[in-house]
Protein backbone atom coordinates (compact mmCIF):
# COMPACT_ATOMS: atom_id res chain seq x y z
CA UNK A 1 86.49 121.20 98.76
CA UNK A 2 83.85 119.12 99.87
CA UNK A 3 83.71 115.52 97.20
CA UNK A 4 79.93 115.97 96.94
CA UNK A 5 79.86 119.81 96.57
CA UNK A 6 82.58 119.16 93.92
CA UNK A 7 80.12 116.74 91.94
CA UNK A 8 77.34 118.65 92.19
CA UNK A 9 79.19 122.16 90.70
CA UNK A 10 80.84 119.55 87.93
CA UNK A 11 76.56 118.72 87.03
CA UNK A 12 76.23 122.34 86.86
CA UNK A 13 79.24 123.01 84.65
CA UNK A 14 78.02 120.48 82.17
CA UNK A 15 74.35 121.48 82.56
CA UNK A 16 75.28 125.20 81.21
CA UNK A 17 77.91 123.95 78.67
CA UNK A 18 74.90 121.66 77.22
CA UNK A 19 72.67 125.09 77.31
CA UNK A 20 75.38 127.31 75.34
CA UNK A 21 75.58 125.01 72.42
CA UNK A 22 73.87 126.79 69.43
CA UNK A 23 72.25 126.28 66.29
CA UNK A 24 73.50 127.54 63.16
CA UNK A 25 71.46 127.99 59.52
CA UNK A 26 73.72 128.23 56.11
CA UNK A 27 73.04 128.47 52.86
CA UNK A 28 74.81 127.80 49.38
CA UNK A 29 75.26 131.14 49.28
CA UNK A 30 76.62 131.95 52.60
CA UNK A 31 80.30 132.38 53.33
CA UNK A 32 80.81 129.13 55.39
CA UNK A 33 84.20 130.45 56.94
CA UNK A 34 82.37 133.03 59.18
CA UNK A 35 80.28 130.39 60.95
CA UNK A 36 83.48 127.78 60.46
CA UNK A 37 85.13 129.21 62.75
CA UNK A 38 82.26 129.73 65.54
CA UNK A 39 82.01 126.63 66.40
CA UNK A 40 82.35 125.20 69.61
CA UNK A 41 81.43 121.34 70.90
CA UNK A 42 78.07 120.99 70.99
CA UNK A 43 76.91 123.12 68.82
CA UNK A 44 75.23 122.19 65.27
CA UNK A 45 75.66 123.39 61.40
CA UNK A 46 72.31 123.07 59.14
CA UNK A 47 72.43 123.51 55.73
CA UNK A 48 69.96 124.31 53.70
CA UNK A 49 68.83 122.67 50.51
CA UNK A 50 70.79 124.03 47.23
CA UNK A 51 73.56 122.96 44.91
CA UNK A 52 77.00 124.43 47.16
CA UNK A 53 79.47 125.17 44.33
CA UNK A 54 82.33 125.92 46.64
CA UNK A 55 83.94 123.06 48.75
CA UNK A 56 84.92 123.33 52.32
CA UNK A 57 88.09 123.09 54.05
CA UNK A 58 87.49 122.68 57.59
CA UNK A 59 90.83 123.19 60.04
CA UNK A 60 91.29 122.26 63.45
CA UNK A 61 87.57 122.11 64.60
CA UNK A 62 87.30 120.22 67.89
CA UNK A 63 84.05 118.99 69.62
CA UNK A 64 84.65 116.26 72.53
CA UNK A 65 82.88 112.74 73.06
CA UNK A 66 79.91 113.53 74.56
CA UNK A 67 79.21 117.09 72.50
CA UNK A 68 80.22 116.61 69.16
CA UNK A 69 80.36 119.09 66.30
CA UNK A 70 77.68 118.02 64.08
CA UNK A 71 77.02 120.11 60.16
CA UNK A 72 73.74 118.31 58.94
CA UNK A 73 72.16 118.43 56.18
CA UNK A 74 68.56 116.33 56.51
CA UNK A 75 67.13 114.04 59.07
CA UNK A 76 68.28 116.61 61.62
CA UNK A 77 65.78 117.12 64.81
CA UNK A 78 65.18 120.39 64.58
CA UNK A 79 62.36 122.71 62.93
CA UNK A 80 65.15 124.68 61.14
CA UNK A 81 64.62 122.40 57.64
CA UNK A 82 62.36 120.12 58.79
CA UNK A 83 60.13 118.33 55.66
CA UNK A 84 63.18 119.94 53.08
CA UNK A 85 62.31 118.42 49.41
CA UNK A 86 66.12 117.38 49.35
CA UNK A 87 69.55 117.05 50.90
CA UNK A 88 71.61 119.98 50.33
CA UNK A 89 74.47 119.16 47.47
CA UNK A 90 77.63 119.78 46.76
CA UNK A 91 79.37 120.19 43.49
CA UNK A 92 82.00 121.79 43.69
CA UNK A 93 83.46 124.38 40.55
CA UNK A 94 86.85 125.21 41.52
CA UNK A 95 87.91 123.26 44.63
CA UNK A 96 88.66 119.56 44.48
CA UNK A 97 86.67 118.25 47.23
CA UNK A 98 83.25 118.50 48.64
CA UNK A 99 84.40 118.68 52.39
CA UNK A 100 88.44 118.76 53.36
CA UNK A 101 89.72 118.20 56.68
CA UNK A 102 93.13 119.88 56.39
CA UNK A 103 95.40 121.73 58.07
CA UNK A 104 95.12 121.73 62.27
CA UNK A 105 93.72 118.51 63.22
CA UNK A 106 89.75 118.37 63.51
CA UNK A 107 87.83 115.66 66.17
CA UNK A 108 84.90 114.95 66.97
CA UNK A 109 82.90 116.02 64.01
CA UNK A 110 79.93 115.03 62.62
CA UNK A 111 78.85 114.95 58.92
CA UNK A 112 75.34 113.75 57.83
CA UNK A 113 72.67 113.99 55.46
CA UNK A 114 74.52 115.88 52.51
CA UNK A 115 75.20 114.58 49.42
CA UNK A 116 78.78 114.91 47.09
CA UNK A 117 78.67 114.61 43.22
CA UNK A 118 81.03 115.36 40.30
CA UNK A 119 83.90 116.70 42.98
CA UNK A 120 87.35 116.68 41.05
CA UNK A 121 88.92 114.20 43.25
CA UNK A 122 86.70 113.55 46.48
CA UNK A 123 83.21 113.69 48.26
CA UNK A 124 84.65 114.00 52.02
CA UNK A 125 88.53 113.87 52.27
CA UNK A 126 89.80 113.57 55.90
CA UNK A 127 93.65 114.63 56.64
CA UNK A 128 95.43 113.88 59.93
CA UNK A 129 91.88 114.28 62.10
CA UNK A 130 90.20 111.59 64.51
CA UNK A 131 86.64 110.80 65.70
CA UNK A 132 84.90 111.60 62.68
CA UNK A 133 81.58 110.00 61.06
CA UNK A 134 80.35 110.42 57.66
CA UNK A 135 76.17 109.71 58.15
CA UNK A 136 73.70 109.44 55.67
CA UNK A 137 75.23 110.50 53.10
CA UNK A 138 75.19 110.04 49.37
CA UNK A 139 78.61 109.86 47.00
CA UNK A 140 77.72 109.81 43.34
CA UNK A 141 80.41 110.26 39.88
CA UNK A 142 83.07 111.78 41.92
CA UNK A 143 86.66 112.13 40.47
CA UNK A 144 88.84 109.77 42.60
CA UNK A 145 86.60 108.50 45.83
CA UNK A 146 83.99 108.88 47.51
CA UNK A 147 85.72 109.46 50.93
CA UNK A 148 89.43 108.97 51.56
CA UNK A 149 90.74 109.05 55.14
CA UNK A 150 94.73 109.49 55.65
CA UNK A 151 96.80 109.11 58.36
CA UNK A 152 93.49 109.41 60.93
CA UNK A 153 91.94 107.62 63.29
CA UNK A 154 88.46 106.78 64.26
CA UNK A 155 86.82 107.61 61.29
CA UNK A 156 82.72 106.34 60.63
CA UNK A 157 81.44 106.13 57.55
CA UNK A 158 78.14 104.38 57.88
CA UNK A 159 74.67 103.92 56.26
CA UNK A 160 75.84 106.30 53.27
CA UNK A 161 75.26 105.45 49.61
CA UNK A 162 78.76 105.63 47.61
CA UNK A 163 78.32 105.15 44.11
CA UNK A 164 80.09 105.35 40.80
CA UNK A 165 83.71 106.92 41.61
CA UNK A 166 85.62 107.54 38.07
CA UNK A 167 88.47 106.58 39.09
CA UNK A 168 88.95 104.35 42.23
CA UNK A 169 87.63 103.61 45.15
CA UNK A 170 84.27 104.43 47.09
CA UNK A 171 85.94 104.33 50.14
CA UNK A 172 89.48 104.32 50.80
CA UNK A 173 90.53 104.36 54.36
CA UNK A 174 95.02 105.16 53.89
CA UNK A 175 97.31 104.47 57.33
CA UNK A 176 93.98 105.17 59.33
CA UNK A 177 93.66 102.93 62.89
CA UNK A 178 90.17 101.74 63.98
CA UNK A 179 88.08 103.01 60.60
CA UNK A 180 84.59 101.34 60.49
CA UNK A 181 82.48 100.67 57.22
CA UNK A 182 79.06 99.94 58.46
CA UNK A 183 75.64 99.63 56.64
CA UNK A 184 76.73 101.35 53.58
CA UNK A 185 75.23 100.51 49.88
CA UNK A 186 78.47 100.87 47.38
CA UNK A 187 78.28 100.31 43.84
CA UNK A 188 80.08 100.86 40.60
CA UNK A 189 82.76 102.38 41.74
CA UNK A 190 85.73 101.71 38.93
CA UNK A 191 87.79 99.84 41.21
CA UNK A 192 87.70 98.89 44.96
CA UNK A 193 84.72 98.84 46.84
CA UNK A 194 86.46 99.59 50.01
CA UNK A 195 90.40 99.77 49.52
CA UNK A 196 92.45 99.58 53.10
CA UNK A 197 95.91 100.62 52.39
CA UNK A 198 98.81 100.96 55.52
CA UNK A 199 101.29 102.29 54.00
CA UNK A 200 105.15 102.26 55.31
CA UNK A 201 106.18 105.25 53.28
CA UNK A 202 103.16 107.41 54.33
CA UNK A 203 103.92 108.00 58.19
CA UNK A 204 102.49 106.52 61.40
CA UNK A 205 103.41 102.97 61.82
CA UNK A 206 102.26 102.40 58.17
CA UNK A 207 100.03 99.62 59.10
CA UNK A 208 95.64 99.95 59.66
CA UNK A 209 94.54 98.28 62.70
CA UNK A 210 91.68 97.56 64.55
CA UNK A 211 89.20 97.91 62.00
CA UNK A 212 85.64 97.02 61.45
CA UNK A 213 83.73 96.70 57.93
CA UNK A 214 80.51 95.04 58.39
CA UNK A 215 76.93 95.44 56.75
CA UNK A 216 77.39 96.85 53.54
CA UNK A 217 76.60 95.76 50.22
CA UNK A 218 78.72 96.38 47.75
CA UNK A 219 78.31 95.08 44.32
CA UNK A 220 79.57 96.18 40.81
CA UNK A 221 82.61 97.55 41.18
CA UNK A 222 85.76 96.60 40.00
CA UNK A 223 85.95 97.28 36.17
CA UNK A 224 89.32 98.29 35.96
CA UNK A 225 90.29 95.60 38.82
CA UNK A 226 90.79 96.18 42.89
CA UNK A 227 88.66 93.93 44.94
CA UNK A 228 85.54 94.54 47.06
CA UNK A 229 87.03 94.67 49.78
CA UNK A 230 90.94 95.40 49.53
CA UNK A 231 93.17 94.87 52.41
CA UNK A 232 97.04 96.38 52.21
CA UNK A 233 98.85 95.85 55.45
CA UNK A 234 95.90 95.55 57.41
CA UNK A 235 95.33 94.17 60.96
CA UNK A 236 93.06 92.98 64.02
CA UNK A 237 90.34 93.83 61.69
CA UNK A 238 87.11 91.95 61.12
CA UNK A 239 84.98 91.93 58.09
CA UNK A 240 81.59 90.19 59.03
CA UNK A 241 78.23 90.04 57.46
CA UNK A 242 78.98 92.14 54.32
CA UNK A 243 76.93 91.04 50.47
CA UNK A 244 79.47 91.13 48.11
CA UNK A 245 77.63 90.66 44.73
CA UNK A 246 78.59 90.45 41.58
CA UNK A 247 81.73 92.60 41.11
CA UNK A 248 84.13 92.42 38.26
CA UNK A 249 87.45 91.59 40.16
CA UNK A 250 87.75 90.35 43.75
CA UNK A 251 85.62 89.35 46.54
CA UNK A 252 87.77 89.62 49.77
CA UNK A 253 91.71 89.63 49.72
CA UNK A 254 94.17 90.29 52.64
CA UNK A 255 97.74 91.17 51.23
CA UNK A 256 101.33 92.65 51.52
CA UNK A 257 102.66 95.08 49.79
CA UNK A 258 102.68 98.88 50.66
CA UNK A 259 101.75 97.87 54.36
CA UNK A 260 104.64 97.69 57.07
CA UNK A 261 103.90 94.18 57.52
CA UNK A 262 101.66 91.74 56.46
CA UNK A 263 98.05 91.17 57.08
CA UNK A 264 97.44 89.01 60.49
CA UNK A 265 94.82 88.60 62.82
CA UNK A 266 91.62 89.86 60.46
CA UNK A 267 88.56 87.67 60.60
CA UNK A 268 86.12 86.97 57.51
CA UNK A 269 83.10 86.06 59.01
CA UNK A 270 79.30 85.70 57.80
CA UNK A 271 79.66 87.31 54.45
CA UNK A 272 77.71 86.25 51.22
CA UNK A 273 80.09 86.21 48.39
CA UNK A 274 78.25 85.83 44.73
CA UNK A 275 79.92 86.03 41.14
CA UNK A 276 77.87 86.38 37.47
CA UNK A 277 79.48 83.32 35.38
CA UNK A 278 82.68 83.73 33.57
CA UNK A 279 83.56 87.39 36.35
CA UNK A 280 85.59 87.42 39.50
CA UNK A 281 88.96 86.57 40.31
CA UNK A 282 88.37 85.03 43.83
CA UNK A 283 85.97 84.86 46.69
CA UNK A 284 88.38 85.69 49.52
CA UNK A 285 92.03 85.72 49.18
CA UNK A 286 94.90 85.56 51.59
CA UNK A 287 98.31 86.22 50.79
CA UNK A 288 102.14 87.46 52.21
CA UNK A 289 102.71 85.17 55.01
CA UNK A 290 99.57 86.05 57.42
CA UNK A 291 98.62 84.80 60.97
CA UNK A 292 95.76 84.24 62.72
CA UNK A 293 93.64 85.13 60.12
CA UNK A 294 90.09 83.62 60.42
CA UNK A 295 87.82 82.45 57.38
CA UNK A 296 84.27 81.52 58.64
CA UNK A 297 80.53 80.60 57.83
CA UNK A 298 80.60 82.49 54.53
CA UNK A 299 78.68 81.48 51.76
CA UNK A 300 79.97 81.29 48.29
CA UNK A 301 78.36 81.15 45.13
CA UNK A 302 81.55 81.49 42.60
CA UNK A 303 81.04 79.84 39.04
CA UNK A 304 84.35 80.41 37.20
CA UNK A 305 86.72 81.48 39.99
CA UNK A 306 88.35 80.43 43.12
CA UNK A 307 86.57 80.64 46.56
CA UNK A 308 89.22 80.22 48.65
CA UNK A 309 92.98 81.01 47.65
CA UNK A 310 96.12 81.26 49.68
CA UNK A 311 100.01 81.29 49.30
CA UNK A 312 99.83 79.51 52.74
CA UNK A 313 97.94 77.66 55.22
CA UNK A 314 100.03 78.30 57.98
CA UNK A 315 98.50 80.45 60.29
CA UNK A 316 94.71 79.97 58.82
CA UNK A 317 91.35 78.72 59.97
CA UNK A 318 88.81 78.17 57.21
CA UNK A 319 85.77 75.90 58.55
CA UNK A 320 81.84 76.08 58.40
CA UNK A 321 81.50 77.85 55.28
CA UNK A 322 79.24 77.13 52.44
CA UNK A 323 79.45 76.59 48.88
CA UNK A 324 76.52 76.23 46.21
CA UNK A 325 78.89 73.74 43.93
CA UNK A 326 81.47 71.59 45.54
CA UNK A 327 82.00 69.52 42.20
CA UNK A 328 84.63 72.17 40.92
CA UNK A 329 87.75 73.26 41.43
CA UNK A 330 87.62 76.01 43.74
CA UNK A 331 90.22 76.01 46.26
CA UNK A 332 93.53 77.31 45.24
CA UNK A 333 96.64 76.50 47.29
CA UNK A 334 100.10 78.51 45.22
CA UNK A 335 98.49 79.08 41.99
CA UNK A 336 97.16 75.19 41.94
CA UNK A 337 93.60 75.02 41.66
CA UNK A 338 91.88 71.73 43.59
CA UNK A 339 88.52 70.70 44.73
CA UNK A 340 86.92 70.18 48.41
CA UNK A 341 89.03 66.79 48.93
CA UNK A 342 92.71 67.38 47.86
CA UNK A 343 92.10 71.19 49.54
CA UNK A 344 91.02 69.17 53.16
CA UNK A 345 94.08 66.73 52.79
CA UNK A 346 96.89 69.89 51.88
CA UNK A 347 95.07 72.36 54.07
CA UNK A 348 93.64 70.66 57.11
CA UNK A 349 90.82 72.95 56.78
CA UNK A 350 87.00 73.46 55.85
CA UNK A 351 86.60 70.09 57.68
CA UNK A 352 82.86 71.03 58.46
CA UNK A 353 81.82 73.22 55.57
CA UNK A 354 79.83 71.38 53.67
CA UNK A 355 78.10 71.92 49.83
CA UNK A 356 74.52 74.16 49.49
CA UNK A 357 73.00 74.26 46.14
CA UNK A 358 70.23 76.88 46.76
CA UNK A 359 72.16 79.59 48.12
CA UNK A 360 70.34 82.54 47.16
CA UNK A 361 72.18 86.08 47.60
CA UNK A 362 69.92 88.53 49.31
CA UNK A 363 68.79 91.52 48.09
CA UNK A 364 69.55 95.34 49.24
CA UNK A 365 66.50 96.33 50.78
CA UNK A 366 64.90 99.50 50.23
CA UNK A 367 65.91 101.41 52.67
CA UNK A 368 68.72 103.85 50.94
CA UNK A 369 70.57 104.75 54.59
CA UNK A 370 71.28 101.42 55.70
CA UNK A 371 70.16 97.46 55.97
């Protein structure tokens, strides 16, 4: 066949695939299983506003790259709820999740504008699936977490509010590779922020790699201990420009111990990292034997607690970072607390970080889907 007669049936292929994507209308009252199962890539879910007391289990639904599957519940472009007084919501009776991925793998999914409270154990589980993003969304007094991603890849959650989990974590991304944390507001959750755990015993190569949590502010969490951001066997993965303020426990810590191997390679870049007096364990930890790991230009403000501790400084770059008190103690170096001086001469590092009294920890703006 003739190359350009090929390309130009290929255009026409995709034109009427585009065309035969559909729009579909639920509401809490609809049995979501019959439309479930109708859908094909491209086409779109809207819900309606209500309270959906049943949670979903979605199984094996496939879109593709460039025509997702997308279920929306508000700032959708269409006419179909257009102006809605409020994001559909579910709170579920009987099931334990809002939304389950389960079963056949799903990919290429889209979930946004819908918001998950009071679920048993989670807002948006996601089981053995790739390519997913949670958008817009709001997580509030949930069971366990807000979302919880295992043994997946790909998975978005961004510019979602994730608040108040009972139990653990807002977010917990478990043996997932490339997950990305962007833009989200999470708060008082009872114990990580966001918890990254690889996990040896779980399947895959129990490690996460390739991941990227950046732009979120995430403050108050930690009552009953995990830090803001919680790293388990976690790899190649950069956490840059985040607000961690005022949580109970940690700030930032890299470590080893469900993970295949230790934490190496992750870069802490550009975050603002603020304690109340007499809270927080540490500012950003690294422990189990890492490499290449990368602290840099983040500002501390810690008044009772460590900002930088490590088992070992093999293997780690610390430099250009700032700090509102230099006068204290607050490098630690195995278990031995020390100030700017004896940390330069053991460490080698922070050689051009330098003291800044008036750091001032910015504020979430007002925006509620994002920064």
């Amino acid at each position: 066949m003739n190359k350009k007669v090929f390309f130009y049936l290929s255009l026409v292929f995709l034109y009427f695939s585009y065309i035969k994507a559909e729009e579909f209308i639920v509401d809490c009252h609809d049995d979501y299983n019959t439309i479930i199962t109708k859908l094909k890539p491209g086409d779109v879910l809207y819900l309606k506003p209500g309270i959906y007391k049943t949670g979903w289990v979605i199984s094996g639904l496939k879109g593709t790259t460039d025509q997702p599957i997308r279920i929306i519940g508000r700032n959708c472009q269409s006419n179909v709820i257009e102006n809605s007084p409020s994001m559909p919501v579910f709170r579920p009776n009987t099931e334990r999740d809002g939304i389950l991925f389960y079963g056949k793998p799903s990919e290429h999914v889209v979930i946004q504008g819908i918001r998950f409270e009071n679920a048993k154990r989670a807002g948006v589980i996601i089981h053995k699936s790739s390519h997913i993003i949670v958008r817009e969304c709001e997580f509030e007094s949930n069971g366990t977490w807000g979302v919880q991603t295992c043994l997946s890849d790909y998975i978005t959650v961004e510019n979602c509010r994730i608040l108040s989990s009972k139990k653990e974590h807002g977010i917990y991304f478990s043996t997932t590779d490339n997950p990305v944390a962007r833009n989200n507001y999470i708060a008082g959750n009872n114990r990580c922020g966001i918890h990254m755990n690889g996990d040896k015993n779980e399947g895959g190569d129990g490690m996460i790699s390739d991941g990227v949590i950046e732009n979120n502010y995430i403050c108050y969490n930690g009552r009953d201990g995990g830090a803001a951001i919680n790293m388990d066997g976690v790899e190649r993965t950069v956490v840059k420009n985040n607000v961690i303020k005022n949580n109970f426990a940690g700030g930032m810590v890299s470590f080893w111990i469900d993970g295949k191997e230790s934490g190496r390679d992750n870069e802490f870049t550009d975050n603002f990292i603020t304690f109340n007096s007499k809270e927080g364990r540490y500012g950003v930890k690294v422990t189990g034997s890492p490499f290449g790991v990368k602290i840099l230009r983040n500002k501390f403000i810690c008044h009772d607690c460590p900002a930088v501790e490590i088992d070992n400084s093999t293997g780690i770059i610390s430099d250009q970072n700032e700090f509102a008190d230099l006068s204290k103690e607050i490098f630690k170096v195995r278990n031995k607390l020390g100030g700017i001086n004896e940390w330069r001469e053991t460490t080698g590092q922070d050689k051009h970080s330098e003291v800044k009294p008036d750091l001032k920890c910015p504020e979430w703006e007002s925006n509620p889907h994002g920064r």
